[in-house]
C-alpha atoms as a PDB file:
ATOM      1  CA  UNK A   1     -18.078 -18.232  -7.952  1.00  0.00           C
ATOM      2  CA  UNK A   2     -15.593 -15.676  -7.586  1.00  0.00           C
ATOM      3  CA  UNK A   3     -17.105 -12.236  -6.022  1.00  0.00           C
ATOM      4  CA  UNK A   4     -14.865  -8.887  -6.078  1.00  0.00           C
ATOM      5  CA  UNK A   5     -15.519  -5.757  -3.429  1.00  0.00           C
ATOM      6  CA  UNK A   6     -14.341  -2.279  -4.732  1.00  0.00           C
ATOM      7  CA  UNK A   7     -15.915  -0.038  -2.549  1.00  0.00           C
ATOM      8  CA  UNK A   8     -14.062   3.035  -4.187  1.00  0.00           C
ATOM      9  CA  UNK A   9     -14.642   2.912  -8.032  1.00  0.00           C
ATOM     10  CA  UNK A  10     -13.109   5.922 -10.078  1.00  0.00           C
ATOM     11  CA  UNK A  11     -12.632   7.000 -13.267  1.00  0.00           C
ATOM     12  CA  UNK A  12      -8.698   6.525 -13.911  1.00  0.00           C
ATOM     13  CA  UNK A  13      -7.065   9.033 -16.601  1.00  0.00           C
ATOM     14  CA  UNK A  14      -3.760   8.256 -18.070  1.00  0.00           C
ATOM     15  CA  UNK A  15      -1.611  10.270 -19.405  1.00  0.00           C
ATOM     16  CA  UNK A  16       1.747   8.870 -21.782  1.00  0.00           C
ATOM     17  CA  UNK A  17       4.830  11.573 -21.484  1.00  0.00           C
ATOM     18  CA  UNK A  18       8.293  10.743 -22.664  1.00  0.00           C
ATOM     19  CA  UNK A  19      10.943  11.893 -20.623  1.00  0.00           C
ATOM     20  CA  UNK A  20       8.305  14.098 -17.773  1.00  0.00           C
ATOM     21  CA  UNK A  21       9.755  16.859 -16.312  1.00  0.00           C
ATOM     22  CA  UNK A  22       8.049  18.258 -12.643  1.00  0.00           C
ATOM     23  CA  UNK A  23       7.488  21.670 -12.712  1.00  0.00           C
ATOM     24  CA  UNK A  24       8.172  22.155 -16.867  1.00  0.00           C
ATOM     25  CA  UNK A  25       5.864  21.671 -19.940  1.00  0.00           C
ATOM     26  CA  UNK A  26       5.598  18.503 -21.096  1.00  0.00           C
ATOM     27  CA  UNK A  27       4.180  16.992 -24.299  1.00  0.00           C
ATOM     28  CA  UNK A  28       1.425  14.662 -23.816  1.00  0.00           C
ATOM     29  CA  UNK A  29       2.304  11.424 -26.480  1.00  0.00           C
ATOM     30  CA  UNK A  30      -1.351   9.870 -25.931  1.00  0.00           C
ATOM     31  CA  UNK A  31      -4.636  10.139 -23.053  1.00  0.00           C
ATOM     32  CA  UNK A  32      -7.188   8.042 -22.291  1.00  0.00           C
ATOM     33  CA  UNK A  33      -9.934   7.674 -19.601  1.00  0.00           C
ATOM     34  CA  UNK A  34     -11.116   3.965 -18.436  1.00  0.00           C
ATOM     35  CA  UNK A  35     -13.279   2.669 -15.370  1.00  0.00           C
ATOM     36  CA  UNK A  36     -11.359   1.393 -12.843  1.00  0.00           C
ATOM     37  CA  UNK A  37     -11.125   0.690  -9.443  1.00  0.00           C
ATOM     38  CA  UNK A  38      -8.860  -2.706  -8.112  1.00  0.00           C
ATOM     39  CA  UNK A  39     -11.323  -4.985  -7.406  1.00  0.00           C
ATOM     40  CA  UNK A  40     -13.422  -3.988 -10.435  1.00  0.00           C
ATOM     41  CA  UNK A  41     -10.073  -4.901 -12.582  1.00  0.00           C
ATOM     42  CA  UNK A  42     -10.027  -7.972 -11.382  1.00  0.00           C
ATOM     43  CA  UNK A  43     -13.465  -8.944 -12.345  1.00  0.00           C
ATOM     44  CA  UNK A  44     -12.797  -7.455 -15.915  1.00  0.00           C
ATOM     45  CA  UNK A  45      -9.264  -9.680 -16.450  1.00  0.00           C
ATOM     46  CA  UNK A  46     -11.430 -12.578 -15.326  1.00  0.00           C
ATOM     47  CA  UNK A  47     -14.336 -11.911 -17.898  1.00  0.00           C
ATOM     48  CA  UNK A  48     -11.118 -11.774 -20.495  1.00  0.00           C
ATOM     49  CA  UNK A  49     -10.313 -15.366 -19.737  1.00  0.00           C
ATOM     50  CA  UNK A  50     -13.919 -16.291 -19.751  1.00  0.00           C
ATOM     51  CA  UNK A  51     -14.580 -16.349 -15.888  1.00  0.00           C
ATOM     52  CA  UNK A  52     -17.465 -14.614 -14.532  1.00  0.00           C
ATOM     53  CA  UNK A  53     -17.592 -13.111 -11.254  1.00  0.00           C
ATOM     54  CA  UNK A  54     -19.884 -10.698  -9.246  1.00  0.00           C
ATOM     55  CA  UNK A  55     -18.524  -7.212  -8.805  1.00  0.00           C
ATOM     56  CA  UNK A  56     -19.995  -5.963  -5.067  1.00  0.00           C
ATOM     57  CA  UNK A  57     -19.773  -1.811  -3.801  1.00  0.00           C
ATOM     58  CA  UNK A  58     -20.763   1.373  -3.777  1.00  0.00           C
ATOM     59  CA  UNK A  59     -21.464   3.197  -6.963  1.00  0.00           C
ATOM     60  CA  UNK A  60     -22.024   7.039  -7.016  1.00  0.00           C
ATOM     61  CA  UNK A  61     -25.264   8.330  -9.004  1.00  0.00           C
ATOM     62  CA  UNK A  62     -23.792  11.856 -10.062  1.00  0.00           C
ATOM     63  CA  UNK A  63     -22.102   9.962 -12.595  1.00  0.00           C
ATOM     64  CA  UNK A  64     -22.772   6.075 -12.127  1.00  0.00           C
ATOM     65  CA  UNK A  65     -24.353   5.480 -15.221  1.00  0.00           C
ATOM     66  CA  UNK A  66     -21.001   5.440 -16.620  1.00  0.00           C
ATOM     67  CA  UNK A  67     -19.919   2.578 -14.572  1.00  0.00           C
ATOM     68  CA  UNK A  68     -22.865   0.619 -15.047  1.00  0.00           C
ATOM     69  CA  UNK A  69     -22.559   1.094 -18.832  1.00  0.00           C
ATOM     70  CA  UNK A  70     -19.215  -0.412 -18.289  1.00  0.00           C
ATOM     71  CA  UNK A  71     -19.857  -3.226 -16.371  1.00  0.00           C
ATOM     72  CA  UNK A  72     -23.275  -4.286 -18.423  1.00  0.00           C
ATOM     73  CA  UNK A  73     -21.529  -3.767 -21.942  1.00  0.00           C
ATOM     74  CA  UNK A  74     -19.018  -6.077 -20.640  1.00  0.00           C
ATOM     75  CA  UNK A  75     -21.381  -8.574 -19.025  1.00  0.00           C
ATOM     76  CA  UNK A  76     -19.926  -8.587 -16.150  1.00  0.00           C
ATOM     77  CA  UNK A  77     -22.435  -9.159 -13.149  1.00  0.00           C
ATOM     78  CA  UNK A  78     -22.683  -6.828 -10.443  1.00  0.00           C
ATOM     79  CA  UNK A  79     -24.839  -5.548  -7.175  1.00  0.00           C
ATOM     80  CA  UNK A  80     -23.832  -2.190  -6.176  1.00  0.00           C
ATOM     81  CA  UNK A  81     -25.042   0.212  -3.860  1.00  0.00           C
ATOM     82  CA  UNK A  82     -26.001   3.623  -5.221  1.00  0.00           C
ATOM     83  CA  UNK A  83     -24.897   6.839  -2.956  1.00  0.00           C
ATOM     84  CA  UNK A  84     -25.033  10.093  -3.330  1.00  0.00           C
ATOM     85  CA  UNK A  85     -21.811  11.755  -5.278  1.00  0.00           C
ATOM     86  CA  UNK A  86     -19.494  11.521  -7.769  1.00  0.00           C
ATOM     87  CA  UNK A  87     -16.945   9.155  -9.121  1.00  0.00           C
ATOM     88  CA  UNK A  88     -13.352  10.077  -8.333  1.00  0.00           C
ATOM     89  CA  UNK A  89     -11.044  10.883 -11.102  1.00  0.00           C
ATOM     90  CA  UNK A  90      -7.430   9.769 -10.740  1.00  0.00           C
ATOM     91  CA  UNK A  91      -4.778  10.880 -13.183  1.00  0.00           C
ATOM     92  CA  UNK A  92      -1.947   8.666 -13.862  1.00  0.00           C
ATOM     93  CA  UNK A  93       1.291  10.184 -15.713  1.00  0.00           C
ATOM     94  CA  UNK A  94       2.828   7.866 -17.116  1.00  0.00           C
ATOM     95  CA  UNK A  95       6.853   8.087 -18.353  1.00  0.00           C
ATOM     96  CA  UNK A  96       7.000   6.130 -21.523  1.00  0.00           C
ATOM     97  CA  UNK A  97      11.071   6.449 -21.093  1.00  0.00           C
ATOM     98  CA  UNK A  98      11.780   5.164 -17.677  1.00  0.00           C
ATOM     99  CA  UNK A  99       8.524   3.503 -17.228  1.00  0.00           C
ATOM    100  CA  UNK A 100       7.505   5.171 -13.974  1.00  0.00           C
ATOM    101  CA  UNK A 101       4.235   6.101 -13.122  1.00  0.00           C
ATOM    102  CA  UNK A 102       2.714   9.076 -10.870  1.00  0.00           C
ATOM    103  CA  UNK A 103      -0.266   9.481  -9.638  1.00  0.00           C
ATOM    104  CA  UNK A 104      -2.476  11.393  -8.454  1.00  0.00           C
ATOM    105  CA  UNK A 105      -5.775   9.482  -6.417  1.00  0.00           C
ATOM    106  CA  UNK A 106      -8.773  11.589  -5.562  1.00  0.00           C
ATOM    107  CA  UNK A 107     -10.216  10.379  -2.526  1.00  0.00           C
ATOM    108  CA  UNK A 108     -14.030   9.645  -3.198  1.00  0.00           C
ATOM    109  CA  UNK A 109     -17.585  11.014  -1.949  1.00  0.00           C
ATOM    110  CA  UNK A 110     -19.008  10.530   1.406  1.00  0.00           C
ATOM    111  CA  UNK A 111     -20.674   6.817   2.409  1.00  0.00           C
ATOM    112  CA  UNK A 112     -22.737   6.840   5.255  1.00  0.00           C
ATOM    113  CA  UNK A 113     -24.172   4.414   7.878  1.00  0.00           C
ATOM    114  CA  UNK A 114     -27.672   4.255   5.441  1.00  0.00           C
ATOM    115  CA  UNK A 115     -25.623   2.949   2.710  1.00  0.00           C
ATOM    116  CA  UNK A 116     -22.997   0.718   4.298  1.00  0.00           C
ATOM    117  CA  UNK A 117     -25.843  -0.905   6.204  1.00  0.00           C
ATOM    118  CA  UNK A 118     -27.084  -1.996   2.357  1.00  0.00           C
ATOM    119  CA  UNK A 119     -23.968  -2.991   1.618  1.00  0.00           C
ATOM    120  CA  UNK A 120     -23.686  -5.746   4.251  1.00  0.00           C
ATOM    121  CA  UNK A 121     -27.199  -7.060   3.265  1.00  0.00           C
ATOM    122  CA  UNK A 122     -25.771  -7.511  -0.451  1.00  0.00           C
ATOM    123  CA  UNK A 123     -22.944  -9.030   0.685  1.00  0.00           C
ATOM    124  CA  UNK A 124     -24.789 -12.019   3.030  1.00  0.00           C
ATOM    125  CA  UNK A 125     -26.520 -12.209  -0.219  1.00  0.00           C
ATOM    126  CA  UNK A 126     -24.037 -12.926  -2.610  1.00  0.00           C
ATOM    127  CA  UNK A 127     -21.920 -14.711  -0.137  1.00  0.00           C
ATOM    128  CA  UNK A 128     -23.747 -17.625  -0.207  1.00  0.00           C
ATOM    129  CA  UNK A 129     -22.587 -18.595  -3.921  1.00  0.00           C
ATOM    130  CA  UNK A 130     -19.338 -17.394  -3.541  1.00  0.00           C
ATOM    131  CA  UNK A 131     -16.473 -19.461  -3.058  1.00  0.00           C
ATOM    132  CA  UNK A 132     -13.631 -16.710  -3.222  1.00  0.00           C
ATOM    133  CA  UNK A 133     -13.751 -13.260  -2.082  1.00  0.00           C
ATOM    134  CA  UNK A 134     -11.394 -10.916  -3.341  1.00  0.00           C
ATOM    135  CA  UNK A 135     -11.477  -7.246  -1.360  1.00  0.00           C
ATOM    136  CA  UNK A 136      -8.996  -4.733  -2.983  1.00  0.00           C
ATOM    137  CA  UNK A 137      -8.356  -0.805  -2.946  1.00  0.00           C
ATOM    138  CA  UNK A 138      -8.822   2.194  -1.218  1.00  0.00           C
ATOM    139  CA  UNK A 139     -11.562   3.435   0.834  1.00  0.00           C
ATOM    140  CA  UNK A 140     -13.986   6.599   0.452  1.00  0.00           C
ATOM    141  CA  UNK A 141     -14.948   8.810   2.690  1.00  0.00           C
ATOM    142  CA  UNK A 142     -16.901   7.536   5.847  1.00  0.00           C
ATOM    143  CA  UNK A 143     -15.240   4.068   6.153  1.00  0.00           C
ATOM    144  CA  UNK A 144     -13.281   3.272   8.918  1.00  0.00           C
ATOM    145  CA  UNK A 145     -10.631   1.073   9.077  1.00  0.00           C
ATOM    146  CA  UNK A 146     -12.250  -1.912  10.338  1.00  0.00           C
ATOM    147  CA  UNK A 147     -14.988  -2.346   7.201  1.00  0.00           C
ATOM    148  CA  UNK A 148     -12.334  -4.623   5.560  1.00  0.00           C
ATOM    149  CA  UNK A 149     -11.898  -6.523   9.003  1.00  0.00           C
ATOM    150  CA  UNK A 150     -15.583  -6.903   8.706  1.00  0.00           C
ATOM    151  CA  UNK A 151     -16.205  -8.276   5.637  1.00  0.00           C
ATOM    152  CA  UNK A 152     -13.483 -11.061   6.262  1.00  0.00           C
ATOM    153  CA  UNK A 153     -15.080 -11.846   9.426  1.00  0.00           C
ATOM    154  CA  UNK A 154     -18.206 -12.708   7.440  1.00  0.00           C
ATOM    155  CA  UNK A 155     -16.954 -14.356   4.959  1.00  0.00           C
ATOM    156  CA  UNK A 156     -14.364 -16.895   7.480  1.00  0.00           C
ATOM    157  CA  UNK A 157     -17.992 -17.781   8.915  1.00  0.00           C
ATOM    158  CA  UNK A 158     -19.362 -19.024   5.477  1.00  0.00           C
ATOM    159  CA  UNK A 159     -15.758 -20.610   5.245  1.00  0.00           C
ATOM    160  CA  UNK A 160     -15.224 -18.410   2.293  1.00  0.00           C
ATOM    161  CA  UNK A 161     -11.178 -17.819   0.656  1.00  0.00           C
ATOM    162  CA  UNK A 162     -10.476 -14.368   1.054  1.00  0.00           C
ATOM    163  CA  UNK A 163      -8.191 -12.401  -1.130  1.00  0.00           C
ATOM    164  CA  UNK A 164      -7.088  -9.069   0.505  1.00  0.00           C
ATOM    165  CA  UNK A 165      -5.071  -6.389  -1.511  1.00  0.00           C
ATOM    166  CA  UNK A 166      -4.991  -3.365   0.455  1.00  0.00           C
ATOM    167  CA  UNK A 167      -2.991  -0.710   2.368  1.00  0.00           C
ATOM    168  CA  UNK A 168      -2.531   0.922   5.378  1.00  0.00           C
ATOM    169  CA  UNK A 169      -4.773   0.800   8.136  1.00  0.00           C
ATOM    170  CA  UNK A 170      -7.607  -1.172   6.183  1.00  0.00           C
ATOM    171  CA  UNK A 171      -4.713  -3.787   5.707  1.00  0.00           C
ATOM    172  CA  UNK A 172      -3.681  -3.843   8.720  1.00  0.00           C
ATOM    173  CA  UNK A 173      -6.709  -4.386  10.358  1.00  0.00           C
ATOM    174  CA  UNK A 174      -7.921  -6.794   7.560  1.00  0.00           C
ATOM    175  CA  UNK A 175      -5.019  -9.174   8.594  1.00  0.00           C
ATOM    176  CA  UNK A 176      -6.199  -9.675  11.981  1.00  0.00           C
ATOM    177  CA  UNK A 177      -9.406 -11.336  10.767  1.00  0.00           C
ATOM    178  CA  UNK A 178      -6.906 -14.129   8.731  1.00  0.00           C
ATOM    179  CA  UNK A 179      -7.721 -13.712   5.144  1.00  0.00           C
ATOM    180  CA  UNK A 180      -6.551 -16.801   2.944  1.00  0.00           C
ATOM    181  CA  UNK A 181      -3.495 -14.707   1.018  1.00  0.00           C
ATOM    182  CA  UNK A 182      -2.824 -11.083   0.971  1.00  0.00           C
ATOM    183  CA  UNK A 183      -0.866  -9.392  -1.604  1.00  0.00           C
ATOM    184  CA  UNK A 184       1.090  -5.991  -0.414  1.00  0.00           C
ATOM    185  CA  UNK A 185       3.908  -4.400  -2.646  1.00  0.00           C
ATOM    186  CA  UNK A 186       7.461  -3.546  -1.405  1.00  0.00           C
ATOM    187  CA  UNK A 187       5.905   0.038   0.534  1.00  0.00           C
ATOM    188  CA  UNK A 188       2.443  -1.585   2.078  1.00  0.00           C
ATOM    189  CA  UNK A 189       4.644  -4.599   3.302  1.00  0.00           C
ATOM    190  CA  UNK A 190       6.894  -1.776   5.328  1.00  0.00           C
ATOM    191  CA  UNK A 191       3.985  -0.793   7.030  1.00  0.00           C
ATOM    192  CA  UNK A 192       2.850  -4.353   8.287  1.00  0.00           C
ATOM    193  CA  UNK A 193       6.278  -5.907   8.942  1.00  0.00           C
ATOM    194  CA  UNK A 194       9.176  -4.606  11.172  1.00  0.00           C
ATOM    195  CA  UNK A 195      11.652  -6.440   8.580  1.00  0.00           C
ATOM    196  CA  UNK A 196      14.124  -4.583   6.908  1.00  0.00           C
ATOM    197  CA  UNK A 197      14.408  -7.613   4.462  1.00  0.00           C
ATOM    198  CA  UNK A 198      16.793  -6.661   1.621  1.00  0.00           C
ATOM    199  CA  UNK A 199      17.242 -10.662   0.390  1.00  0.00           C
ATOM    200  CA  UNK A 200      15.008 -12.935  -1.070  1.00  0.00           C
ATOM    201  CA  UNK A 201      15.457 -15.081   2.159  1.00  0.00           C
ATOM    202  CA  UNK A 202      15.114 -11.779   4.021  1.00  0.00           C
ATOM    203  CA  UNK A 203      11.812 -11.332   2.636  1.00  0.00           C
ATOM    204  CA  UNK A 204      10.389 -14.938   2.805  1.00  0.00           C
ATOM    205  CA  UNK A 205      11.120 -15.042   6.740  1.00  0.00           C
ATOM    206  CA  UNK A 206       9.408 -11.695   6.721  1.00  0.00           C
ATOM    207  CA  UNK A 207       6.429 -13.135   5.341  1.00  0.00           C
ATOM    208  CA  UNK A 208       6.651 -15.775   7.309  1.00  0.00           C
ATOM    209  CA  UNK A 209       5.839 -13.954  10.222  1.00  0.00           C
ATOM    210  CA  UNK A 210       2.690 -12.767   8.826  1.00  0.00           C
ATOM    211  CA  UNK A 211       1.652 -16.344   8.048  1.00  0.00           C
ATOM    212  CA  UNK A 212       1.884 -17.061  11.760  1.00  0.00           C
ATOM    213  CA  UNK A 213      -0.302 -14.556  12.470  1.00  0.00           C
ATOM    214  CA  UNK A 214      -2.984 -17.214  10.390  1.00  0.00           C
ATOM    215  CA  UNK A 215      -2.446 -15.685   7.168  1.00  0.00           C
ATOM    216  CA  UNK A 216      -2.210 -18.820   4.710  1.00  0.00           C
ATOM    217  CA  UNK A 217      -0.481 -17.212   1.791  1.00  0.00           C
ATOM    218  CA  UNK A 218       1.736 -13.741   1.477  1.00  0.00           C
ATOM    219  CA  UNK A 219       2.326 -12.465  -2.210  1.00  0.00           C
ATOM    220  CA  UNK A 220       4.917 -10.074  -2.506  1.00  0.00           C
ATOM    221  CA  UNK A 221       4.988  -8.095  -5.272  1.00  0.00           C
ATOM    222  CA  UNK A 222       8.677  -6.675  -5.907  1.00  0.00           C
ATOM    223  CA  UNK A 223       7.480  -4.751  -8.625  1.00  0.00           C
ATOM    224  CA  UNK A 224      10.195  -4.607 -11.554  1.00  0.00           C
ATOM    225  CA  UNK A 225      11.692  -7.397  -9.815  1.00  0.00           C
ATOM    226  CA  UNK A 226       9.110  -9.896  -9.486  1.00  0.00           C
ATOM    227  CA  UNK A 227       6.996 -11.837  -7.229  1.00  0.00           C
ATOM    228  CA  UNK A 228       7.214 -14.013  -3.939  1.00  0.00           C
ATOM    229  CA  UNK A 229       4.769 -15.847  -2.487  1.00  0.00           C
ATOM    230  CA  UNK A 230       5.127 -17.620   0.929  1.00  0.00           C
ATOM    231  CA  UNK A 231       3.216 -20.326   2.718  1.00  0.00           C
ATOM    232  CA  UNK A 232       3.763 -22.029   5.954  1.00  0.00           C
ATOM    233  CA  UNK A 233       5.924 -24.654   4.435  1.00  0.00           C
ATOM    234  CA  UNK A 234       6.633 -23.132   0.629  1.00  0.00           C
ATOM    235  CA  UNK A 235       8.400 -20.021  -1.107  1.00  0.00           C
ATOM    236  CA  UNK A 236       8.349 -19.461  -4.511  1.00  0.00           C
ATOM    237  CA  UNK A 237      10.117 -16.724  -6.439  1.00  0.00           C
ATOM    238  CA  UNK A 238       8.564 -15.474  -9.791  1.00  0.00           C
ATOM    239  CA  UNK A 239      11.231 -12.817 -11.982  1.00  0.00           C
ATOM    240  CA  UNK A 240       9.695 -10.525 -13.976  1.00  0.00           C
ATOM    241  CA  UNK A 241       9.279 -11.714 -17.600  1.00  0.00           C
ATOM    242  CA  UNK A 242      10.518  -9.735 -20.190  1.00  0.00           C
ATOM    243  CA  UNK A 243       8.084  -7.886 -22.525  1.00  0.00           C
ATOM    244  CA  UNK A 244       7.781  -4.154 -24.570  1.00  0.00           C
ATOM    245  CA  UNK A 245       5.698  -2.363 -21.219  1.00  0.00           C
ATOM    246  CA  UNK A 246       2.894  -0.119 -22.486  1.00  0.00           C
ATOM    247  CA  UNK A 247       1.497   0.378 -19.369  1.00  0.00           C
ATOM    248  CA  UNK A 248       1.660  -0.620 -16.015  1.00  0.00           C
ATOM    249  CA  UNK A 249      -1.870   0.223 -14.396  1.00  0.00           C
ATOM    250  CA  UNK A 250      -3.843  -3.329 -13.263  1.00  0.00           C
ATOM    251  CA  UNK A 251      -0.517  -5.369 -13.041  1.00  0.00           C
ATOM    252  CA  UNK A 252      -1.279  -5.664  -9.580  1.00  0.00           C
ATOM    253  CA  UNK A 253      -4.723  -6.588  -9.696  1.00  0.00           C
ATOM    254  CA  UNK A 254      -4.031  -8.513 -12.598  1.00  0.00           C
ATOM    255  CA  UNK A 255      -1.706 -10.363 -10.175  1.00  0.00           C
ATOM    256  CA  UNK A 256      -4.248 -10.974  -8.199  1.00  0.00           C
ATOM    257  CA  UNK A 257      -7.051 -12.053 -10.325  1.00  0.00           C
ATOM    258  CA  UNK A 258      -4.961 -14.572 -11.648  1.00  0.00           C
ATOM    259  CA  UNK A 259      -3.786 -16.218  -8.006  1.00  0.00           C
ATOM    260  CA  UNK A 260      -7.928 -16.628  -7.736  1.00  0.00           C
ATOM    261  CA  UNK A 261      -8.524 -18.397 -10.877  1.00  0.00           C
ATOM    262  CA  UNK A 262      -5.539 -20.838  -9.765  1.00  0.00           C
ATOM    263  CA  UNK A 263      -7.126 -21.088  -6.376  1.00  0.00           C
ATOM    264  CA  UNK A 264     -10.358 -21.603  -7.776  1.00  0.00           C
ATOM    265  CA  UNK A 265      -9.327 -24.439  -9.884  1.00  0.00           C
ATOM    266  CA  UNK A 266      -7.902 -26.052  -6.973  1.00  0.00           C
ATOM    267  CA  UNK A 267      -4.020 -25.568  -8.159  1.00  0.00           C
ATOM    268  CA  UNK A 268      -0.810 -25.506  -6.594  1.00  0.00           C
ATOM    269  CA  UNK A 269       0.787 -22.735  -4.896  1.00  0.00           C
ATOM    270  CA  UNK A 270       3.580 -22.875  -7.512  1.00  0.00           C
ATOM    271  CA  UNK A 271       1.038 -22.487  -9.908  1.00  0.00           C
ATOM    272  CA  UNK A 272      -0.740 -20.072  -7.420  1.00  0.00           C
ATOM    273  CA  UNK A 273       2.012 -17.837  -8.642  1.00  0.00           C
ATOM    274  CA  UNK A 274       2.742 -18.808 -12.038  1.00  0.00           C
ATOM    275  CA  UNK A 275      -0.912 -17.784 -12.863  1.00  0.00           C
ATOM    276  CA  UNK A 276      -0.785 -14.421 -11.236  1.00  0.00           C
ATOM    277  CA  UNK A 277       2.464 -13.189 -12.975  1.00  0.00           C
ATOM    278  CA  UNK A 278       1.111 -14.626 -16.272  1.00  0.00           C
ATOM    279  CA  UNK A 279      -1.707 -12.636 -15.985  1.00  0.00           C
ATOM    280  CA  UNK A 280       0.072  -9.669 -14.441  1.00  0.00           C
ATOM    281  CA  UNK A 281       2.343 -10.130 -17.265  1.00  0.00           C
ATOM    282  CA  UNK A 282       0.063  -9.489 -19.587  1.00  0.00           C
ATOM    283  CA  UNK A 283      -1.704  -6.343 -18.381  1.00  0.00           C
ATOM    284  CA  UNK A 284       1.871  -4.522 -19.056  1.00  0.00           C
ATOM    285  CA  UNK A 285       1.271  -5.487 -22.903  1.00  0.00           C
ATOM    286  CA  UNK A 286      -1.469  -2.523 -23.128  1.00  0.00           C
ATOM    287  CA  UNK A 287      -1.852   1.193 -22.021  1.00  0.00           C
ATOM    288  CA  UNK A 288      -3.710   2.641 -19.404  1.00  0.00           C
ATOM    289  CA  UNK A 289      -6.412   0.488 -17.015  1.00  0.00           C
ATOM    290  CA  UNK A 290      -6.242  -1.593 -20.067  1.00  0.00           C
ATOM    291  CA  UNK A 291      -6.123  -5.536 -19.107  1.00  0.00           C
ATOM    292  CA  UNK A 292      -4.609  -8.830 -20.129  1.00  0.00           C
ATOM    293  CA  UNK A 293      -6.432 -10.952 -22.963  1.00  0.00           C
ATOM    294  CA  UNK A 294      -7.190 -14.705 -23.346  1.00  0.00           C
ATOM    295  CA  UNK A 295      -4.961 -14.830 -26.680  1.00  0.00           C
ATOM    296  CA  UNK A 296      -2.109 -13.467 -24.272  1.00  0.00           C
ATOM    297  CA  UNK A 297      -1.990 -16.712 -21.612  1.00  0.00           C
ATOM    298  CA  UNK A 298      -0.313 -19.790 -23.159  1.00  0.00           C
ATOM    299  CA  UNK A 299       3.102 -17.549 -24.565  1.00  0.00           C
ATOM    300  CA  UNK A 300       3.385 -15.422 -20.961  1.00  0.00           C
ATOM    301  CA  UNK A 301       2.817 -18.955 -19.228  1.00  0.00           C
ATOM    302  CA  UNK A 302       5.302 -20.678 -21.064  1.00  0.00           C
ATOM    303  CA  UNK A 303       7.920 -18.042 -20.133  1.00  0.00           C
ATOM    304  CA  UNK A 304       7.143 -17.671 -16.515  1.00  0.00           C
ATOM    305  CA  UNK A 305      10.358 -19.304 -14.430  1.00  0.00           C
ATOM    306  CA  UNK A 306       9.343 -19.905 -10.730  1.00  0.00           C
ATOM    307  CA  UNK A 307      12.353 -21.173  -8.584  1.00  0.00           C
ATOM    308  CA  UNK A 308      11.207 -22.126  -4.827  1.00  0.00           C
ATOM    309  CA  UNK A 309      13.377 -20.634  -2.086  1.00  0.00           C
ATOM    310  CA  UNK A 310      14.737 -22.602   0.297  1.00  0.00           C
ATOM    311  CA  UNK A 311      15.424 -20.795   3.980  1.00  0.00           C
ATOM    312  CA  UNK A 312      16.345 -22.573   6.674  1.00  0.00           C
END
């Protein structure tokens, strides 16, 4: 069983502009509002390629019966804990033109001890049928940064693969605990490696680093350029494949989601990362938190070139 942590659910609004303009009117082409939250994606791109996983995390009862709506007309199972508050709303503009997205990310209502304490006691729970554990996004109020830390800790006891997508401090932390692969883009990577990599060989002896540090796998995602993903021993190097990009929200956990079905099948790390930017891949084909579809796989797959990098 795969179980996902998003411990800061929100309500993501995108909106399409052509050509946007800071500081001028701008014509909004198209809106829409979707559940999100990056761990929560993942579970949802999983349920699209017939995978079920458990969705763990705080939910907030001003408005949670939207979210719960969402996860239970998608049959996706889940154990939240309910706190006081509101869902954040995060509005994405998105330039249909150059393809560049801003955003704006509220930062979510206050969790106290009460409810974390709940939390853990779900998650012993549900750790004992879970074989991968993937922790991802931001963190509301009242978390410090060592809850990520914590929950790896926990889960390296039950001998558990953890997947950690994070940034700043919660990833920082989080990689002292040795989680089986994180997965930082080009800016969270600056922040956990003194490298000032500009090659592809630059970058793998980055990562490299990290591994020693008892990180198994490092996935860099080079956005618009592709993918790397380093081992002890390996480096592979995805490009980016070339489709008509509706959207670009849930790439990234997209990424990830598929990188845990090809771990959970027991797969390669070539195919580690051939499954991750298929799926990622996929998740551009549709706007806003929209994700990748089953019907999408075998065509993405097919055109997926992975080269491995040799550094010596």
């Amino acid at each position: 069983m795969i179980t996902t942590i998003t411990i800061n659910p929100c309500i993501d609004k995108t909106i399409s502009i052509k050509d946007f303009k800071f500081g001028n009117t701008n014509k909004v082409i198209s809106s829409r509002q979707d559940i999100s939250g990056k761990g929560i994606n993942v579970s949802v791109i999983l349920k699209n390629y017939g995978i079920n996983s458990t969705v763990l995390g705080f939910n907030f009862i001003e408005d949670g019966d939207y979210l719960e709506k969402f996860l239970y007309d998608r049959e996706i199972n889940h154990d939240l804990v309910d706190v006081n508050g509101y869902l954040r709303t995060n509005t994405k503009i998105f330039d249909i033109e150059t393809k560049i997205m801003t955003e704006y990310n509220e930062q979510g209502a206050f969790v106290s001890e009460t409810y974390k304490k709940e939390f853990f006691k779900k998650l012993d729970k549900n750790l004992d049928k879970t074989k991968i554990l993937v922790i991802s996004g931001s963190a509301p109020k009242g978390i410090d940064k060592y809850f990520y830390k914590n929950i790896i800790d926990v889960a390296n006891e039950k001998k558990i693969k953890v997947l950690l997508d994070s940034s700043g401090d919660l990833l920082k932390e989080g990689i002292k605990a040795r989680p089986f692969l994180i997965k930082p883009n080009l800016e969270e990577f600056k922040t956990i490696s003194n490298s000032k990599a500009e090659s592809l060989e630059d970058f793998v002896l980055a990562c490299r680093e990290i591994v020693k540090d008892g990180v198994n796998l490092v996935c860099l995602s080079l956005g618009s350029k592709g993918a790397l993903l380093v081992s002890k021993d390996e480096a592979y190097y995805a490009k980016p494949v070339d489709v008509i990009i509706k959207g670009i929200q849930g790439a990234g956990d997209s990424l990830v989601a598929g990188m845990a079905m090809a771990i959970n099948k027991g797969l390669t790390n070539k195919e580690v990362l051939k499954y991750g930017v298929t799926l990622a891949t996929s998740s551009l084909l549709y706007e806003g938190t929209q994700l990748g579809k089953f019907d999408d796989f075998d065509d993405i797959y097919n055109r997926v070139a992975i080269n491995e990098i040799e550094v010596n």
